[in-house]
C-alpha atoms as a PDB file:
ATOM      1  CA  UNK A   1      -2.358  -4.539 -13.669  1.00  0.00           C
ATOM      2  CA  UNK A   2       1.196  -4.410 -15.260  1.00  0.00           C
ATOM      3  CA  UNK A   3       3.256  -7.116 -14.155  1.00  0.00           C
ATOM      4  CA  UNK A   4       5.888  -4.393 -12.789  1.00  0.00           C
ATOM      5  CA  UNK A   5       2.806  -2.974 -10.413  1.00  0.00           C
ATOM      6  CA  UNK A   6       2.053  -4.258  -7.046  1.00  0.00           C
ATOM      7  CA  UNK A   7      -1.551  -3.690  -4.923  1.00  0.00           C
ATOM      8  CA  UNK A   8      -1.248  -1.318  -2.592  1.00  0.00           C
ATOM      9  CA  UNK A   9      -2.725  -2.530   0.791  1.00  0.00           C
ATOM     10  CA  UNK A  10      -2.582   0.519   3.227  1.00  0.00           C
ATOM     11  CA  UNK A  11      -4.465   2.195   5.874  1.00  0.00           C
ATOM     12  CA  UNK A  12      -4.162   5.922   7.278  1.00  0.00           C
ATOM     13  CA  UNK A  13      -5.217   7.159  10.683  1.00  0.00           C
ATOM     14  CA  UNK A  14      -5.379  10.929  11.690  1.00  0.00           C
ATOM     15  CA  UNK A  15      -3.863  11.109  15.287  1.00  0.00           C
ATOM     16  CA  UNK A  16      -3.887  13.283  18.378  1.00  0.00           C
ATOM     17  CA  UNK A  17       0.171  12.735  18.944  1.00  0.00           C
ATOM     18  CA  UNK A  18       3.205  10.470  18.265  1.00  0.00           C
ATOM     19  CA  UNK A  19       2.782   7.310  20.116  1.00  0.00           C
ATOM     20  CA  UNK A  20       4.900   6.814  22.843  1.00  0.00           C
ATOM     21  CA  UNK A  21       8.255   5.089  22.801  1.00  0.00           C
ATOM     22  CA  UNK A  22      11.076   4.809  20.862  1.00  0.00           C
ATOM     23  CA  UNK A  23      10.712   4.477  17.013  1.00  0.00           C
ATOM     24  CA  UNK A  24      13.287   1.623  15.426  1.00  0.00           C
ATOM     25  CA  UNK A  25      14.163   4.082  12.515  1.00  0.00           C
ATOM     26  CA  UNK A  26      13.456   7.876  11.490  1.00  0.00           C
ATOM     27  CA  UNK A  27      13.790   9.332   8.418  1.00  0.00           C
ATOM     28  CA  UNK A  28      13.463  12.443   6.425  1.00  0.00           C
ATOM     29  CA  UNK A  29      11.039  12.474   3.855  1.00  0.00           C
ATOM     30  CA  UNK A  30      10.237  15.189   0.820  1.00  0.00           C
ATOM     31  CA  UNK A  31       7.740  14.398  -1.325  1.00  0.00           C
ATOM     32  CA  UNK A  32       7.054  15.947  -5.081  1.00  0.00           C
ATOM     33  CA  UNK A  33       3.990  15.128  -6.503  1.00  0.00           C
ATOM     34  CA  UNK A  34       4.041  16.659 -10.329  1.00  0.00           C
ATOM     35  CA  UNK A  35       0.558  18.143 -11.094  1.00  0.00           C
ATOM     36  CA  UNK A  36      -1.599  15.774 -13.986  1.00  0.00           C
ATOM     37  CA  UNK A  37       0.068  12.017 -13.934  1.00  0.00           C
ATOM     38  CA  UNK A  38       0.168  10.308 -10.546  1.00  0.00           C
ATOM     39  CA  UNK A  39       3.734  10.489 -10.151  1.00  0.00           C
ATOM     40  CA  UNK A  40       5.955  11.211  -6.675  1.00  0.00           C
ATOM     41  CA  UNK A  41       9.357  12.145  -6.773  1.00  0.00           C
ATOM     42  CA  UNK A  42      10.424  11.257  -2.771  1.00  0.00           C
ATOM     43  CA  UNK A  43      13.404  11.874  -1.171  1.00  0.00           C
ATOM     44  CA  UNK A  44      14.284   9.669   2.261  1.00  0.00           C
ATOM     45  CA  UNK A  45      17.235  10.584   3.908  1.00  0.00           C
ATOM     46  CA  UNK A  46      18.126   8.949   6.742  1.00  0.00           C
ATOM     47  CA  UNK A  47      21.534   8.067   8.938  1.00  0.00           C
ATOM     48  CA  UNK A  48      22.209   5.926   5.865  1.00  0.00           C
ATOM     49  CA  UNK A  49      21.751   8.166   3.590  1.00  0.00           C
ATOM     50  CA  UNK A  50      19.366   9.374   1.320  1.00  0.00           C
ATOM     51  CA  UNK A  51      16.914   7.170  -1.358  1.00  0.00           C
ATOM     52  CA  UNK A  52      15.324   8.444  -4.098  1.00  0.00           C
ATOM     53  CA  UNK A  53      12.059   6.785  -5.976  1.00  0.00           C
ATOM     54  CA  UNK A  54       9.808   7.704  -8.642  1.00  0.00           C
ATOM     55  CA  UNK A  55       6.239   6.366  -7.406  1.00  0.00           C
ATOM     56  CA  UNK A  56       3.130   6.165  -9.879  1.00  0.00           C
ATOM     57  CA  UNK A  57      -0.183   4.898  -7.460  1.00  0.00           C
ATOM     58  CA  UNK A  58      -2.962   4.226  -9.430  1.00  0.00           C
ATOM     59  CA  UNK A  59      -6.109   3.880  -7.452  1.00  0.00           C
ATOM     60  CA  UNK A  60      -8.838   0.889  -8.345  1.00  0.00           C
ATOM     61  CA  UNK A  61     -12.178   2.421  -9.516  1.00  0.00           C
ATOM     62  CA  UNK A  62     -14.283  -0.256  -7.505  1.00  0.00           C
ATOM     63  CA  UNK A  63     -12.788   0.191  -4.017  1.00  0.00           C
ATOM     64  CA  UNK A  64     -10.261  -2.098  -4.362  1.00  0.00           C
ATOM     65  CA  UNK A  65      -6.462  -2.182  -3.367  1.00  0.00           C
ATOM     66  CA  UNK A  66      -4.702   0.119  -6.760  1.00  0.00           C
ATOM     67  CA  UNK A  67      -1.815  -0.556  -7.478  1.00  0.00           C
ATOM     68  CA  UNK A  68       1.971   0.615  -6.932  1.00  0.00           C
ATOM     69  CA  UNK A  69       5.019   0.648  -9.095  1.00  0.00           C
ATOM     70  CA  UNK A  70       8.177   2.177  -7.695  1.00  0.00           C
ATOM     71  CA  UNK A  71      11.632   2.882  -9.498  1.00  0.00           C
ATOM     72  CA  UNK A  72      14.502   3.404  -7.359  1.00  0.00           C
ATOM     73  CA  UNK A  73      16.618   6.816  -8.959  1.00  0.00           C
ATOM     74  CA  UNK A  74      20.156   7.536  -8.406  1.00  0.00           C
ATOM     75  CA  UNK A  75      20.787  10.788  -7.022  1.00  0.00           C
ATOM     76  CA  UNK A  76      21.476  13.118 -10.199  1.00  0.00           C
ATOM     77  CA  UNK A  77      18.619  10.908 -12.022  1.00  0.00           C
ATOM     78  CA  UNK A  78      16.171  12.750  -8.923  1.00  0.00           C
ATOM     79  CA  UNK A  79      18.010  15.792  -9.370  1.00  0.00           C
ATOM     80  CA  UNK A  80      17.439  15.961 -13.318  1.00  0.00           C
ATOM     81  CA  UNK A  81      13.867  16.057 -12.311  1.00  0.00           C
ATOM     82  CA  UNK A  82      13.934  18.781  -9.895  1.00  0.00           C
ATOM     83  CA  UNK A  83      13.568  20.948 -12.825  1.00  0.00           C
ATOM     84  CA  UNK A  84       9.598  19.966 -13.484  1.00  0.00           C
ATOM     85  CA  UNK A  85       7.047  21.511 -11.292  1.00  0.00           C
ATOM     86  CA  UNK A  86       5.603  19.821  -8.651  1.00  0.00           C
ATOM     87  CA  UNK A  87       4.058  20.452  -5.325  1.00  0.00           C
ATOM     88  CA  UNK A  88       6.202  19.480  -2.461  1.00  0.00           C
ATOM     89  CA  UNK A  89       5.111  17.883   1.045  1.00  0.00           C
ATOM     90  CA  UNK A  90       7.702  17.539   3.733  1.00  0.00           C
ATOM     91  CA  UNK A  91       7.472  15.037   6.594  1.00  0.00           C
ATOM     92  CA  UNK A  92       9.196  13.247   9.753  1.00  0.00           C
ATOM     93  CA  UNK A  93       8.399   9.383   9.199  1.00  0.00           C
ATOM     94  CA  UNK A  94       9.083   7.396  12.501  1.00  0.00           C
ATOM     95  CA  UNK A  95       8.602   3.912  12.217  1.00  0.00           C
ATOM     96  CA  UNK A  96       6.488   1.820  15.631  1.00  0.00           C
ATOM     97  CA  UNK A  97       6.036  -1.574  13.338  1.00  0.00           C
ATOM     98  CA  UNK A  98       3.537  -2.163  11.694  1.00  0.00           C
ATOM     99  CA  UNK A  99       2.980   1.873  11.644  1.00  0.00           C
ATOM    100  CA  UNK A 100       4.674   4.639   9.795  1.00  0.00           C
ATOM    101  CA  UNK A 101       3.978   7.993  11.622  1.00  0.00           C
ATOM    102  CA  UNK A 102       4.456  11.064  10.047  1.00  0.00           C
ATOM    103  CA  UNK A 103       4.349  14.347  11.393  1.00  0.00           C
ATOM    104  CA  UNK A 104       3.932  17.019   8.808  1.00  0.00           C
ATOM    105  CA  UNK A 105       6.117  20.398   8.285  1.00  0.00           C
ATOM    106  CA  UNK A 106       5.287  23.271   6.806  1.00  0.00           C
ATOM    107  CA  UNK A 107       1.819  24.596   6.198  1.00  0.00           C
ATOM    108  CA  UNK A 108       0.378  20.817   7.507  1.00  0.00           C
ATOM    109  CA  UNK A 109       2.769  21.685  11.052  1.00  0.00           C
ATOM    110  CA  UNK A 110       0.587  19.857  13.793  1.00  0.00           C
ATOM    111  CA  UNK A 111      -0.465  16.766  11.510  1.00  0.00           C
ATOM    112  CA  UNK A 112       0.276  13.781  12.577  1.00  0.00           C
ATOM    113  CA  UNK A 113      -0.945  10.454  10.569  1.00  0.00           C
ATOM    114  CA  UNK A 114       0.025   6.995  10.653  1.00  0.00           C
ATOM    115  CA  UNK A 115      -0.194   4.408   7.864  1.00  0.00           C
ATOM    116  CA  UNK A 116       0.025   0.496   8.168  1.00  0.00           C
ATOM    117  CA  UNK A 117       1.105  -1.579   4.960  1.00  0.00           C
ATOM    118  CA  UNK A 118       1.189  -5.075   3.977  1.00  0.00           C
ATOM    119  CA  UNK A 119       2.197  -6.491   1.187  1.00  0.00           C
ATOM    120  CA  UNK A 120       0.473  -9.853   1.193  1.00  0.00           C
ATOM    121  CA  UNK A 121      -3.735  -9.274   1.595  1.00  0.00           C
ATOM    122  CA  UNK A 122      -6.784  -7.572   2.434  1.00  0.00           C
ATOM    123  CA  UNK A 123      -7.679 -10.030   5.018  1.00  0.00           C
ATOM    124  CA  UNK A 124      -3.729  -8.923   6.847  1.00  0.00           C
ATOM    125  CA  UNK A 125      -4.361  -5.077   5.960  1.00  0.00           C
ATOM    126  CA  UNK A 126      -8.092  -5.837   8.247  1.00  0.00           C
ATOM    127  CA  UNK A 127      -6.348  -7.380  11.134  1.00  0.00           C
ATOM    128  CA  UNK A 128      -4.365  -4.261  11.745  1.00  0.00           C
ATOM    129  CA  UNK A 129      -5.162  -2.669  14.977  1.00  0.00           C
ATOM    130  CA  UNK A 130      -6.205   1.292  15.077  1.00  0.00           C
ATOM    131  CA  UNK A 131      -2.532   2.480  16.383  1.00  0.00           C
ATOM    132  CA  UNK A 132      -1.879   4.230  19.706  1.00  0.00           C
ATOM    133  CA  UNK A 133      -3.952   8.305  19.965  1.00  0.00           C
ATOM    134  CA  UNK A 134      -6.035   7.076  16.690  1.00  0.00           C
ATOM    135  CA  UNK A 135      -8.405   9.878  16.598  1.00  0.00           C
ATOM    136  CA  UNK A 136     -10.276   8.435  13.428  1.00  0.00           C
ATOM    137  CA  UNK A 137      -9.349   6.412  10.479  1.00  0.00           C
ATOM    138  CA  UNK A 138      -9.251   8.410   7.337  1.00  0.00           C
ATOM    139  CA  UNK A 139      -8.164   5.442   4.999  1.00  0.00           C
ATOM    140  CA  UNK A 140     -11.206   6.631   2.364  1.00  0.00           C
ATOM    141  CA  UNK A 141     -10.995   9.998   2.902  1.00  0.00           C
ATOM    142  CA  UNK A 142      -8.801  11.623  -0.514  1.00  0.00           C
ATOM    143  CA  UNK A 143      -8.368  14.672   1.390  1.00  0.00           C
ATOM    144  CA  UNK A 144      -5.517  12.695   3.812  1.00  0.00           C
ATOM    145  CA  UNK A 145      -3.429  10.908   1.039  1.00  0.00           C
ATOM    146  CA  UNK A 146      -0.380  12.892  -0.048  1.00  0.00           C
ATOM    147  CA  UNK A 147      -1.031  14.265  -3.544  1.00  0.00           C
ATOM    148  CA  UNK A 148      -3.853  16.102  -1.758  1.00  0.00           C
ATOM    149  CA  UNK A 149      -1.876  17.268   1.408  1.00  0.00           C
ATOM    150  CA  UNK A 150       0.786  18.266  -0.857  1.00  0.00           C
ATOM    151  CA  UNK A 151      -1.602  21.322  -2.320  1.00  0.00           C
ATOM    152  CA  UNK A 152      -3.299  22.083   1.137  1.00  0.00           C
ATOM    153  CA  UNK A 153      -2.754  25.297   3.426  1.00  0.00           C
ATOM    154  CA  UNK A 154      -3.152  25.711   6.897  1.00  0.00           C
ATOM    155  CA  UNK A 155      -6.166  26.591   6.302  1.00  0.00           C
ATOM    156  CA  UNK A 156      -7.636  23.914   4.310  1.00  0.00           C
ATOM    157  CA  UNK A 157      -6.117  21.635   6.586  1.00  0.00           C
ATOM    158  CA  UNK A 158      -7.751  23.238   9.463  1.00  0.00           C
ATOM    159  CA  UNK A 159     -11.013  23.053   7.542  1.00  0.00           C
ATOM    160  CA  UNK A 160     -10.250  19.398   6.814  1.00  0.00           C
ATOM    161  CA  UNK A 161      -9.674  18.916  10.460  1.00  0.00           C
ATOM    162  CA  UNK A 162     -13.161  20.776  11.340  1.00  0.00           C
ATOM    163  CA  UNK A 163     -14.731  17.968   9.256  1.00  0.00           C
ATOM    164  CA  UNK A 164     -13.988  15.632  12.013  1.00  0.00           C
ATOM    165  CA  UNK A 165     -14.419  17.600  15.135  1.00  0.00           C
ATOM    166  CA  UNK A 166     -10.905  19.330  15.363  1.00  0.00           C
END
């Protein structure tokens, strides 16, 4: 691992709904995931503006936490890049600590998955809870992490769906 990388310790749960309640912040999100490297553009906007990162996850190849390295862009740096192709996932992230819930736009309308990150070890990341309307945790399952939902239809979605009773 580079020192500039971090381990990513996250879960993902496909749910029936948005939990109940009132989220403590919402933001916009719009993802670009160029095609080859393992690179995300994203795009948060948000009452206080917008933040741009470049994201490269790398995952382990013996089921252990990969790793994360972010760099923070400045709005005509993320612009610049707008330019390279990339497949683009749009999203509604509402925060109910310690879950991120996103409800999906576009072709992925009707998905709604939350995610639960810590930053400090496996044995924390365990001790999460399966959030509120869980219908099944797809933390191992490629098909639910972004660079994948990013190049889905409705209808591979509604396959992907099928493969769990939906």
């Amino acid at each position: 691992m580079s020192r500039f990388a971090l381990p990513e310790l996250e879960r993902r749960w496909l749910l029936s709904a948005v939990p109940l309640g009132t989220p403590t912040r919402v933001v916009e999100i719009e993802d670009r995931y160029l095609p080859g490297p393992r690179l995300r553009l994203r795009a948060m906007t948000g009452p206080d503006g917008t933040t741009y990162k470049l994201t490269q996850k790398l995952p382990a190849s013996d089921g252990s936490p990969g790793t994360l390295t972010t760099i923070y862009l400045a709005a005509d740096e993320a612009v610049a890049m707008h330019v390279l192709e990339a497949y683009v996932l749009r999203k509604t992230r509402a925060s109910y600590p310690p879950y991120g819930v996103d409800v999906f736009a576009g072709a992925l309308a009707g998905l709604v998955l939350a995610e639960a990150e810590v930053g400090r070890s496996a044995e924390d990341l365990d001790a999460v809870v399966d959030p509120p309307g869980t219908v099944v945790e797809v933390t191992q399952d490629v098909t639910f992490t972004g660079g994948s939902l990013a190049r889905m239809t409705a209808e591979g979605l509604a396959r992907a769906l099928a493969a769990y009773g939906l």
